[in-house]
Protein backbone atom coordinates (compact mmCIF):
# COMPACT_ATOMS: atom_id res chain seq x y z
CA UNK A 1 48.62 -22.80 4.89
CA UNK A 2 45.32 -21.06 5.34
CA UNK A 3 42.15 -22.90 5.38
CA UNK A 4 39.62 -21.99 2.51
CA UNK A 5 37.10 -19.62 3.00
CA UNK A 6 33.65 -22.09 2.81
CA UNK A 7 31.52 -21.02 -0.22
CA UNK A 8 28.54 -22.28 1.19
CA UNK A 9 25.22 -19.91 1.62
CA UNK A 10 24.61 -17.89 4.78
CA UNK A 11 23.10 -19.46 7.66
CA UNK A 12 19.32 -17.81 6.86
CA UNK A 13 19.11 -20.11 3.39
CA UNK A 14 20.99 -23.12 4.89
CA UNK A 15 18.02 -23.37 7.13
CA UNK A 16 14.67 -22.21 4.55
CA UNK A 17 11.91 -23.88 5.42
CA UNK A 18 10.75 -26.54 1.86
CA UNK A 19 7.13 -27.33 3.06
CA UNK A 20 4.23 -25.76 4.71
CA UNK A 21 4.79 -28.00 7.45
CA UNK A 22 8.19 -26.62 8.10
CA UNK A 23 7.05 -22.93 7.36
CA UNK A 24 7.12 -20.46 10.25
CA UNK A 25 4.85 -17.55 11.05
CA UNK A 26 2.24 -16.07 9.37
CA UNK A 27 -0.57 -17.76 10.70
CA UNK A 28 -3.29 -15.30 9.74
CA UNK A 29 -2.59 -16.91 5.77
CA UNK A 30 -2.06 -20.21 6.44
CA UNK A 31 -4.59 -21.14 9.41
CA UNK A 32 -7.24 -23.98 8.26
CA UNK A 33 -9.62 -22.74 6.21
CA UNK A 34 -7.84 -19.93 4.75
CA UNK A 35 -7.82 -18.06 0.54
CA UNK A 36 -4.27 -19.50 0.34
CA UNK A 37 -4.07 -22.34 2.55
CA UNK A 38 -7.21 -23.90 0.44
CA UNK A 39 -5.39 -23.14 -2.76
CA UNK A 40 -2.74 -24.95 -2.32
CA UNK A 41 -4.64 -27.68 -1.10
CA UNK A 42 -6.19 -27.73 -4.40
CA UNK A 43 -3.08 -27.54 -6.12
CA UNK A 44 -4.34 -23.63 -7.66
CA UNK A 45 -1.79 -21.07 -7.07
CA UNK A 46 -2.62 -17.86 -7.69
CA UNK A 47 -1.61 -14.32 -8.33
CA UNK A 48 -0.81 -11.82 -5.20
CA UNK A 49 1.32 -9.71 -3.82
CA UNK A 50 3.86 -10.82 -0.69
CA UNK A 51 3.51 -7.32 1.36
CA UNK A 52 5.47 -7.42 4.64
CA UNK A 53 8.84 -6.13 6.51
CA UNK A 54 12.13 -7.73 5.66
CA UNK A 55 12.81 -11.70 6.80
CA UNK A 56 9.67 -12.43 7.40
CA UNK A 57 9.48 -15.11 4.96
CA UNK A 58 7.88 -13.58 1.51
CA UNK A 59 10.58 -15.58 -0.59
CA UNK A 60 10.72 -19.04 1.12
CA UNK A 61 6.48 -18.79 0.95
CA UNK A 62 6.93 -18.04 -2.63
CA UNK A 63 8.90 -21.11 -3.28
CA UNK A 64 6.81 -23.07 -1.29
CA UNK A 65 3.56 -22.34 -2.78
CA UNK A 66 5.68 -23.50 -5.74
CA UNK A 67 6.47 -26.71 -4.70
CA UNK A 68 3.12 -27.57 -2.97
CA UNK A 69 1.18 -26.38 -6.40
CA UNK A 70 3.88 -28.77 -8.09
CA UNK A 71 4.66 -25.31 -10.23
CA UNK A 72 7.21 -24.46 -11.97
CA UNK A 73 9.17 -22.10 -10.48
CA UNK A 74 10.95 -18.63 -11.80
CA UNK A 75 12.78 -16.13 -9.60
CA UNK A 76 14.19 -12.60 -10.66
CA UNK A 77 14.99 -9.50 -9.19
CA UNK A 78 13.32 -6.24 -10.57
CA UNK A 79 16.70 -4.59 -9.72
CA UNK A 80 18.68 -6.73 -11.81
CA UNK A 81 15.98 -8.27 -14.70
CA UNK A 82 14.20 -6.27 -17.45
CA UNK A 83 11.13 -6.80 -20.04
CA UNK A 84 13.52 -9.00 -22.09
CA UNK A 85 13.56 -11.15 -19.14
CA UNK A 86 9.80 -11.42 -18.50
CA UNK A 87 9.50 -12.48 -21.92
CA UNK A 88 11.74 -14.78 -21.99
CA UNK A 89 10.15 -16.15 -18.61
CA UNK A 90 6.30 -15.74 -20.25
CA UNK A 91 7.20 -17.94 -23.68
CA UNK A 92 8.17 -20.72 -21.50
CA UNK A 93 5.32 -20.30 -19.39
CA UNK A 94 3.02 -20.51 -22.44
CA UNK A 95 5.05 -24.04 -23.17
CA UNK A 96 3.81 -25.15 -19.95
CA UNK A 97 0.52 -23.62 -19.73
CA UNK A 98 -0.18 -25.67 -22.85
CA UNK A 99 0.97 -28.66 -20.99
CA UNK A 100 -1.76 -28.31 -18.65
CA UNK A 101 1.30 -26.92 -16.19
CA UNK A 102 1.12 -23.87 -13.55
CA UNK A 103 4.30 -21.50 -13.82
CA UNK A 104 4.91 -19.42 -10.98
CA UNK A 105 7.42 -16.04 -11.57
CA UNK A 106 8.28 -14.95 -8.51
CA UNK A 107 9.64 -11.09 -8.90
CA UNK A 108 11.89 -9.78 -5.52
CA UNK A 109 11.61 -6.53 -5.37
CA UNK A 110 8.25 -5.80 -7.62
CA UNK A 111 7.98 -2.23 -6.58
CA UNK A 112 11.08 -1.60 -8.11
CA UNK A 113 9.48 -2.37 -11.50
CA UNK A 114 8.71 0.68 -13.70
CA UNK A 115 4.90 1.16 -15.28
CA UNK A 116 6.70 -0.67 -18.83
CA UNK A 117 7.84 -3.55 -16.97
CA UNK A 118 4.67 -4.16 -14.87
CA UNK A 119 2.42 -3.72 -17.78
CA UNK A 120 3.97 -6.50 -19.49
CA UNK A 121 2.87 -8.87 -17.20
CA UNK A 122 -1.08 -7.79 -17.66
CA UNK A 123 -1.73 -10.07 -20.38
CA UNK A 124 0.06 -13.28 -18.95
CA UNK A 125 -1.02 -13.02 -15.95
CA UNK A 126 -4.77 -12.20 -17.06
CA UNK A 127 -4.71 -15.59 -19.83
CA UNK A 128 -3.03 -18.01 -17.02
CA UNK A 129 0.02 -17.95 -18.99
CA UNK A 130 1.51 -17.92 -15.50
CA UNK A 131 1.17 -17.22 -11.58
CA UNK A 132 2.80 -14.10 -10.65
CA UNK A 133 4.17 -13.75 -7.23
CA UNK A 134 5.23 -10.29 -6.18
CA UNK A 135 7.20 -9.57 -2.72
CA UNK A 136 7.50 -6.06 -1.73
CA UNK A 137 8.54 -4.19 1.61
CA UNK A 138 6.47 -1.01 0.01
CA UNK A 139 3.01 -0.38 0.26
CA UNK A 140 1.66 -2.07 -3.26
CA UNK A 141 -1.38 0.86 -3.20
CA UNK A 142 1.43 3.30 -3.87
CA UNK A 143 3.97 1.03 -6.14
CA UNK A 144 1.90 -1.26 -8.43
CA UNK A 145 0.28 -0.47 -11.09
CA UNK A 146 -3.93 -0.88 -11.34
CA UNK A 147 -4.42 -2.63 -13.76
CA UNK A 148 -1.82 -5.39 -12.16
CA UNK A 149 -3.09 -4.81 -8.35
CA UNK A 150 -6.59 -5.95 -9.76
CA UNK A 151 -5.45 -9.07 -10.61
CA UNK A 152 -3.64 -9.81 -7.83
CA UNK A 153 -4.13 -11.06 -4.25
CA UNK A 154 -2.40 -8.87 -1.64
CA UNK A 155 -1.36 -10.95 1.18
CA UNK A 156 0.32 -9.03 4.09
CA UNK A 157 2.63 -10.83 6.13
CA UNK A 158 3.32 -9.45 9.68
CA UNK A 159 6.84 -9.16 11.43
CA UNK A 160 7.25 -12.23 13.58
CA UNK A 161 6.42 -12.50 16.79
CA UNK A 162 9.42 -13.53 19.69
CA UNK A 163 7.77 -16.79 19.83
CA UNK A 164 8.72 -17.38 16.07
CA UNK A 165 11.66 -16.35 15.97
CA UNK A 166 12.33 -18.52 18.97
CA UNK A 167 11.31 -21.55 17.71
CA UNK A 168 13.82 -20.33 14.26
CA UNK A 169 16.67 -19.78 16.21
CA UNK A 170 16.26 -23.23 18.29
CA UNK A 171 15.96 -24.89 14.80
CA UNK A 172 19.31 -23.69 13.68
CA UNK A 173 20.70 -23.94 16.37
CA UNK A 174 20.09 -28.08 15.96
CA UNK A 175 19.18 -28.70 12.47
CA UNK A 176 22.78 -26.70 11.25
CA UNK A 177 25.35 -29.02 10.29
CA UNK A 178 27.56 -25.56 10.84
CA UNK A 179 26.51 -24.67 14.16
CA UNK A 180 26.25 -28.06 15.27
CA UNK A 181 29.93 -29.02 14.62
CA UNK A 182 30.76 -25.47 16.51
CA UNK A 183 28.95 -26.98 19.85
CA UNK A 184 27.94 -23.26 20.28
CA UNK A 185 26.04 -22.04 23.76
CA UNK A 186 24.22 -18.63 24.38
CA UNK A 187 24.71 -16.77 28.12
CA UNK A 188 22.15 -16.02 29.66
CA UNK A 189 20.21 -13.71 28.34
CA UNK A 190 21.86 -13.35 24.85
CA UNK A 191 19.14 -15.41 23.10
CA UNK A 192 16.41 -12.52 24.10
CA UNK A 193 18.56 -10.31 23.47
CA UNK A 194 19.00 -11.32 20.05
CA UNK A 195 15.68 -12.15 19.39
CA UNK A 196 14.28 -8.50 20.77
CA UNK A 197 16.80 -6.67 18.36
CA UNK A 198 16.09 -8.74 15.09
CA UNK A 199 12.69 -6.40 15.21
CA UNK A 200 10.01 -9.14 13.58
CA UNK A 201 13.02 -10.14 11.06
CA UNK A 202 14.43 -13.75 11.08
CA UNK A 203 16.83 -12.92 8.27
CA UNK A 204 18.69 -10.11 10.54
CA UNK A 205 18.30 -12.92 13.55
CA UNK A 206 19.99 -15.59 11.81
CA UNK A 207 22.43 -12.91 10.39
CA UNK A 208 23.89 -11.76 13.47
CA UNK A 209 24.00 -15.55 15.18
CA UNK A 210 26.32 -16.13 12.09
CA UNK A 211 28.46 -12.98 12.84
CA UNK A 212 28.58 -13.42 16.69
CA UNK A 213 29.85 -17.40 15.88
CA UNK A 214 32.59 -15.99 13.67
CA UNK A 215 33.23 -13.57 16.53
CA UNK A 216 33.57 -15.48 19.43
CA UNK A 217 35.30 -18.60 17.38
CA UNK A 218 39.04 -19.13 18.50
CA UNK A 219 39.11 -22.67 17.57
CA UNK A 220 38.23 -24.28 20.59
CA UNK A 221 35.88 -27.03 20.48
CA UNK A 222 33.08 -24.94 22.21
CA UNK A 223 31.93 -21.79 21.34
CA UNK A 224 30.38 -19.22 23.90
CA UNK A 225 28.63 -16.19 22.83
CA UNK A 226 28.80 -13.64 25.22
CA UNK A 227 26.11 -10.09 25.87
CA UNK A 228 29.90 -8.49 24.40
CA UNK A 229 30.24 -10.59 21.56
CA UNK A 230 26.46 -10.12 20.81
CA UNK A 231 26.76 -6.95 20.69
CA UNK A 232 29.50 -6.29 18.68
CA UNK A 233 27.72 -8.42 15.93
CA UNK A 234 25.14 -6.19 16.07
CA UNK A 235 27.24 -3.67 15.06
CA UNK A 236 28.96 -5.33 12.37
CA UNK A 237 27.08 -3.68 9.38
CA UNK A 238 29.32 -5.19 6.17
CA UNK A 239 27.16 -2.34 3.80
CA UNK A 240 26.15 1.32 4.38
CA UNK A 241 22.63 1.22 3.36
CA UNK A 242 20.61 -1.99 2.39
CA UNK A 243 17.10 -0.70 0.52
CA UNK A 244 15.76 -3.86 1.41
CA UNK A 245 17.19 -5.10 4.81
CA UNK A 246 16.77 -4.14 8.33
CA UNK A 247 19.23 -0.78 7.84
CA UNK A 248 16.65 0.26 5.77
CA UNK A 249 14.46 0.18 8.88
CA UNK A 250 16.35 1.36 11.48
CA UNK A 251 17.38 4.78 9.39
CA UNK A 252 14.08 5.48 8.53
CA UNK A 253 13.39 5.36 12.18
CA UNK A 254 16.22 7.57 13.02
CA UNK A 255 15.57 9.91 10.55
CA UNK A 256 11.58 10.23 11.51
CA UNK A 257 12.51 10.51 15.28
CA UNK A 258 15.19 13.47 14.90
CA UNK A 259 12.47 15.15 13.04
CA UNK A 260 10.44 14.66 15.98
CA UNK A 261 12.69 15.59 18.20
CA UNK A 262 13.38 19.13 16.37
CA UNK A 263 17.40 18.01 15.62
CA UNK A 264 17.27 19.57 12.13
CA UNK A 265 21.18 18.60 11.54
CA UNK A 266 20.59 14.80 13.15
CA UNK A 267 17.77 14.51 10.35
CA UNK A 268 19.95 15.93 7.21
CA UNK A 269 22.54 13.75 8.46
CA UNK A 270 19.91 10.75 8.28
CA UNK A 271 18.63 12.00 5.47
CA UNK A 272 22.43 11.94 3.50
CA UNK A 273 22.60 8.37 4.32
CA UNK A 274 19.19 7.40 2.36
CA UNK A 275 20.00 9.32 -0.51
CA UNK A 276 23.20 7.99 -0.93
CA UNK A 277 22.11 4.64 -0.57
CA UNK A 278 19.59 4.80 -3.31
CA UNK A 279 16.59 5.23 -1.48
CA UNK A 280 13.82 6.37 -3.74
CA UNK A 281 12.88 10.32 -2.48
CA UNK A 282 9.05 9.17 -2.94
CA UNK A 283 9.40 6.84 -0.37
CA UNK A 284 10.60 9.96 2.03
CA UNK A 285 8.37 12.44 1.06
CA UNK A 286 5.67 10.24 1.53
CA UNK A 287 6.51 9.45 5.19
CA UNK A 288 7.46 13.45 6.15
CA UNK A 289 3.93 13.76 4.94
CA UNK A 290 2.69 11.17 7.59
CA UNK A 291 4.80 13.14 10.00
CA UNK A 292 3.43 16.39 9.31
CA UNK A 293 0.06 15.55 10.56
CA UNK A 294 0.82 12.91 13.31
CA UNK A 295 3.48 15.31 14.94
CA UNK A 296 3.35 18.74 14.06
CA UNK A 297 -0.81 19.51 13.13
CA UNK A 298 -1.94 22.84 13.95
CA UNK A 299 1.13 23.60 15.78
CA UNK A 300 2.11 24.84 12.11
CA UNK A 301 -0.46 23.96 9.56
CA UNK A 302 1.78 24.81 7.04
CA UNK A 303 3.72 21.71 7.77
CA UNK A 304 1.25 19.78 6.20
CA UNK A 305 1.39 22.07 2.96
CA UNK A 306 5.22 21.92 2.67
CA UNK A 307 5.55 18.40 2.99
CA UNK A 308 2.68 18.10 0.39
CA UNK A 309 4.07 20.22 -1.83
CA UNK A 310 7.53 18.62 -1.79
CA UNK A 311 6.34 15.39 -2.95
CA UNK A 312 4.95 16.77 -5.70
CA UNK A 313 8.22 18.50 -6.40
CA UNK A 314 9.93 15.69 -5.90
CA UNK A 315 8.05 13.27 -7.69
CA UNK A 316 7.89 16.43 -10.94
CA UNK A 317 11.96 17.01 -11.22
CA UNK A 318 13.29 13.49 -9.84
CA UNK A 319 16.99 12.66 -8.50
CA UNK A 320 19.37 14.61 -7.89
CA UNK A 321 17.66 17.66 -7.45
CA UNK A 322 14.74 16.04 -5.36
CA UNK A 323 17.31 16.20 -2.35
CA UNK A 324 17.47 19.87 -2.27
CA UNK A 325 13.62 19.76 -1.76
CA UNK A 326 13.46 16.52 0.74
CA UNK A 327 16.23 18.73 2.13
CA UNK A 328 13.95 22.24 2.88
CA UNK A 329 11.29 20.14 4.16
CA UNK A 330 13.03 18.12 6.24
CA UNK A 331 14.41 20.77 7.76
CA UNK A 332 11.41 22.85 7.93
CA UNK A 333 9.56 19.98 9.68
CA UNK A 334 12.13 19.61 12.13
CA UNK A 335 12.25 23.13 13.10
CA UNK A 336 8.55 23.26 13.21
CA UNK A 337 6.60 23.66 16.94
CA UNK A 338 5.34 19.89 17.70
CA UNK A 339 1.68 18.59 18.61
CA UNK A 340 0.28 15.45 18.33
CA UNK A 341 -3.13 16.50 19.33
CA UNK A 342 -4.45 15.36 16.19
CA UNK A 343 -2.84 11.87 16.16
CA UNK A 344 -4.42 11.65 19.55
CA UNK A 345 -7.95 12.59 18.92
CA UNK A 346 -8.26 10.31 16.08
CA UNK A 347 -6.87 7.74 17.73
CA UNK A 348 -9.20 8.09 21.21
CA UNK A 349 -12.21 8.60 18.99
CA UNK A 350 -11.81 5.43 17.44
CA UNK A 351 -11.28 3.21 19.96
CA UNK A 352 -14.45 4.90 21.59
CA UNK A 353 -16.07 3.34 18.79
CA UNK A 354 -14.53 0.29 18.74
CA UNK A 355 -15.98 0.10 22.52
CA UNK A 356 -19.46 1.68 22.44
CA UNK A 357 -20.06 1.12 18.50
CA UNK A 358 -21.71 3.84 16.42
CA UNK A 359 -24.51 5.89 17.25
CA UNK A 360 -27.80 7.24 15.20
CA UNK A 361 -26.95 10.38 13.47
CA UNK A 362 -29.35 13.28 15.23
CA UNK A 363 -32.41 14.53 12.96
CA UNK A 364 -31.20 17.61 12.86
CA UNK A 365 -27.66 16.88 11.89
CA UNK A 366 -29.13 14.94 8.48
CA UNK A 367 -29.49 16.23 5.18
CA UNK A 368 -32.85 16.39 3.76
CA UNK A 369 -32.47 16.43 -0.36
CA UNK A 370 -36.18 15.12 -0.74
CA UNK A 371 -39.65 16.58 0.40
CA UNK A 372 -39.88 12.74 2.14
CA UNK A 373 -36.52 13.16 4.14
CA UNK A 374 -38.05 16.56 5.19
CA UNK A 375 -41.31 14.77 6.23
CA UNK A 376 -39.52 12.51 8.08
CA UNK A 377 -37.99 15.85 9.87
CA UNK A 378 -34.40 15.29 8.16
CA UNK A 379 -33.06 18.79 9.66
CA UNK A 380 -35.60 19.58 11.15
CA UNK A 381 -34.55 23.00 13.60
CA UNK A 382 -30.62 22.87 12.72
CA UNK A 383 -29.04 26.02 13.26
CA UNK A 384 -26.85 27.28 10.12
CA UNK A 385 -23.89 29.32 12.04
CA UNK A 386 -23.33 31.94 9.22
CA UNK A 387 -26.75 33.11 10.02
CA UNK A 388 -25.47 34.20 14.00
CA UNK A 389 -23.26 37.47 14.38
CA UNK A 390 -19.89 35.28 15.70
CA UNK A 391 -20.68 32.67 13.04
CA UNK A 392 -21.48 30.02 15.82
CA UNK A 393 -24.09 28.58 17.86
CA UNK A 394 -23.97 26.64 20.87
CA UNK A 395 -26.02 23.36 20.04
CA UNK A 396 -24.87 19.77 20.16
CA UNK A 397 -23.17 18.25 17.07
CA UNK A 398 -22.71 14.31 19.36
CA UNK A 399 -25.46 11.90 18.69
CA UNK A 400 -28.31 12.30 21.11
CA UNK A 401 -27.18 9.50 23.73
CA UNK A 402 -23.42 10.89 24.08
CA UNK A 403 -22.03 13.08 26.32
CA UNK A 404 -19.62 15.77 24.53
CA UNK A 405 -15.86 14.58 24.84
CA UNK A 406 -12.99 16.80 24.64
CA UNK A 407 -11.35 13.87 21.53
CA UNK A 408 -9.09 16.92 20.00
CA UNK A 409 -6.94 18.79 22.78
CA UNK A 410 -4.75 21.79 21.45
CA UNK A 411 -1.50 21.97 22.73
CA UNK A 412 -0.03 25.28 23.49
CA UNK A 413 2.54 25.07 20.63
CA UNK A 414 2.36 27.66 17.58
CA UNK A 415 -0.63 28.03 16.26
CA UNK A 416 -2.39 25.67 18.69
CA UNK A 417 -1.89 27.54 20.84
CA UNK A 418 -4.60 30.20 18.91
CA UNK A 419 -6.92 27.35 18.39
CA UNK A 420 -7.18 26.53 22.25
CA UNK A 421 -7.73 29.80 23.23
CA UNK A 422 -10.44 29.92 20.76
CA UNK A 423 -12.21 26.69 21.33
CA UNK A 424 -11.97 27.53 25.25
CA UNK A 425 -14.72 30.19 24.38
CA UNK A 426 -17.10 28.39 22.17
CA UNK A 427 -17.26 25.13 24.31
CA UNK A 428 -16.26 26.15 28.11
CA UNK A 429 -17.36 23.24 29.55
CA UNK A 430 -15.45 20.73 27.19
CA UNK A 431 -12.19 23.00 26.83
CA UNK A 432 -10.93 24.67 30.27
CA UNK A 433 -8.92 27.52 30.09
CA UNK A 434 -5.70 25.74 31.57
């Protein structure tokens, strides 16, 4: 006869952390001293927004701030639950609010909420009625609502580090009644191996331990996991295309990088996967925008432009049609000459900054709207370029104790290409001619 399958929960919610104590990660919130940290201390719960990658912990901090704020405690998905839930949810809340009581609705998912669903929970969570805790892998600037962001907190949690996820893993690995019964060893170099793939997320971690165990189990009373075994649980993906997991991750990656890598087809193909898996197209557009400037720039400026114009076009007609247009620009972007040169002068020029700090702006580079700014000899000799023949004059634009600095350096892709040759004659000395 064949044993039963167990119906207990998977490995990840076996081992959820109940207290603060127990809590993982995330130091930057919960150090001494700290907004949420001292609220809880005070028994005050309040409002925000989880923000962070997947399995880093937004749900079992939700429930804890619950339990520490002796709340109580509401959880829905804003896939699965509607306004006729959060009513439901908000009466109750006004029992308990009454009562002198916090209620805390934690909502998975938040950015899945449409503008009607998120406005009803302005007025109950601007009276007190009850604590609203949002989690969301999306960037809550671009998903929530105003009115709603303003009266939240946004707290954003990082991906762990290898030394939490270390410290995870060893607790499972004792604390499991599971795992311990399984007398289950790692080779050597399996547990860093599994750590470095889980990518910041304990969820996927814990996930794969569980699959690799099942793998290598052939009822002996000690179970070995091998690099092989590892591996293969890695590989093990039981769904296509998880919105919300570490898939979701990885084939945004892929897609972004085939772009990058001009493979037109290898980024359709990508691209198919998202769509069919229910991937919102704004969430697409929005990063081919990102990749328009950071790797194409003036190599084509008109990257910039098409991917622009395709998330309005895409955010205007909506699914299905919106993957005929992530499809054009996709493909556009991927056949597009590359440059980073922008990506690269930004990022140089800051971390000058961040080194030498800021500098006086020159008098002459100042505007002067008042007869006292022009006493003070606010532009005072600047040069206008329109009034030159070639439109240009060769003065300094740098603050007056900086040396010039080549920050932006064309490429000799596309249009670039144009723009090198160009700023090779107005600033020799800065921009060689090779």
């Amino acid at each position: 006869m064949a044993k039963s399958k167990s119906n207990l929960p998977p490995l990840a919610e076996r081992i959820r952390p109940a207290t603060l104590e127990e809590f993982i990660g995330q130091d930057h919130l919960l150090k001494k001293g700290s907004l949420l940290r001292s609220a809880l201390r005070a028994q005050q719960p309040f409002s925000c927004i989880l923000w962070g990658p997947p399995g880093t912990g937004k749900t079992t901090l939700a429930k804890i701030i619950a339990w520490e704020s002796n709340a109580e405690f509401y959880e829905i998905s804003a896939v699965s639950s509607g306004v006729k839930d959060l009513r439901k949810i908000l009466n109750i809340g006004s029992t308990y609010f009454q009562m002198n009581k916090s209620t805390i609705l934690f909502i998975d998912e938040i950015h899945r909420f449409n503008k009607a669903q998120q406005d009803a929970l302005l007025h109950g969570v601007e009276d007190g009625t009850l604590v609203l805790i949002g989690a969301t892998t999306e960037n809550p600037s671009f998903e929530i609502i105003s009115p709603l962001l303003s009266r939240c907190q946004i707290l954003k949690l990082e991906s762990l580090s290898s030394k939490d996820l270390e410290t995870i893993l060893t607790r499972a690995l004792k604390t499991d009644i599971l795992l311990q019964k399984k007398n289950i060893s790692l080779e050597n170099n399996v547990r860093k191996t599994l750590i470095q793939s889980s990518g910041g997320d304990a969820r996927k971690m814990l996930n794969t331990l569980e699959n690799a165990v099942v793998l290598a189990d052939d009822g002996q009373n000690k179970i070995t996991i091998t690099h092989e075994i590892l591996i293969a649980a890695l590989q093990n993906k039981h769904h296509l295309y998880d919105k919300t997991g570490d898939y979701h991750y990885d084939t945004i990656s892929a897609f972004i990088k085939s772009i990058r890598g001009s493979d037109p087809d290898a980024a359709i193909y990508w691209l198919a996967i998202m769509l069919e898996g229910g991937e919102k197209p704004e969430f697409i557009a929005r990063r081919l925008i990102i990749l328009a400037s950071e790797d194409i720039g003036n190599a084509d400026p008109q990257a910039l432009v098409v991917a622009t114009s395709g998330f309005q076009a895409v955010h205007t007609i909506g699914m299905p049609e919106a993957s005929l247009v992530l499809a054009q620009v996709t493909t556009y972007l991927a056949a597009a000459q590359k440059s980073n040169a922008s990506y690269i002068a930004i990022s140089e020029a800051r971390q000058k900054i961040e080194k030498d700090g800021t500098s006086s702006v020159p008098l002459h580079l100042r505007n002067a709207p008042t007869s006292l700014m022009k006493s003070l000899d606010y532009g005072k000799n600047y040069e206008y370029p329109h009034n030159h023949p070639t439109h240009f004059v060769d003065v300094n634009y740098f603050p007056d104790d900086m040396k010039p600095e080549a920050f932006y350096r064309p490429t000799k892709q596309g249009y670039e290409e144009f723009i090198r040759k160009r700023l090779h004659l107005l600033w020799k000395g800065r921009y060689p001619r090779e």
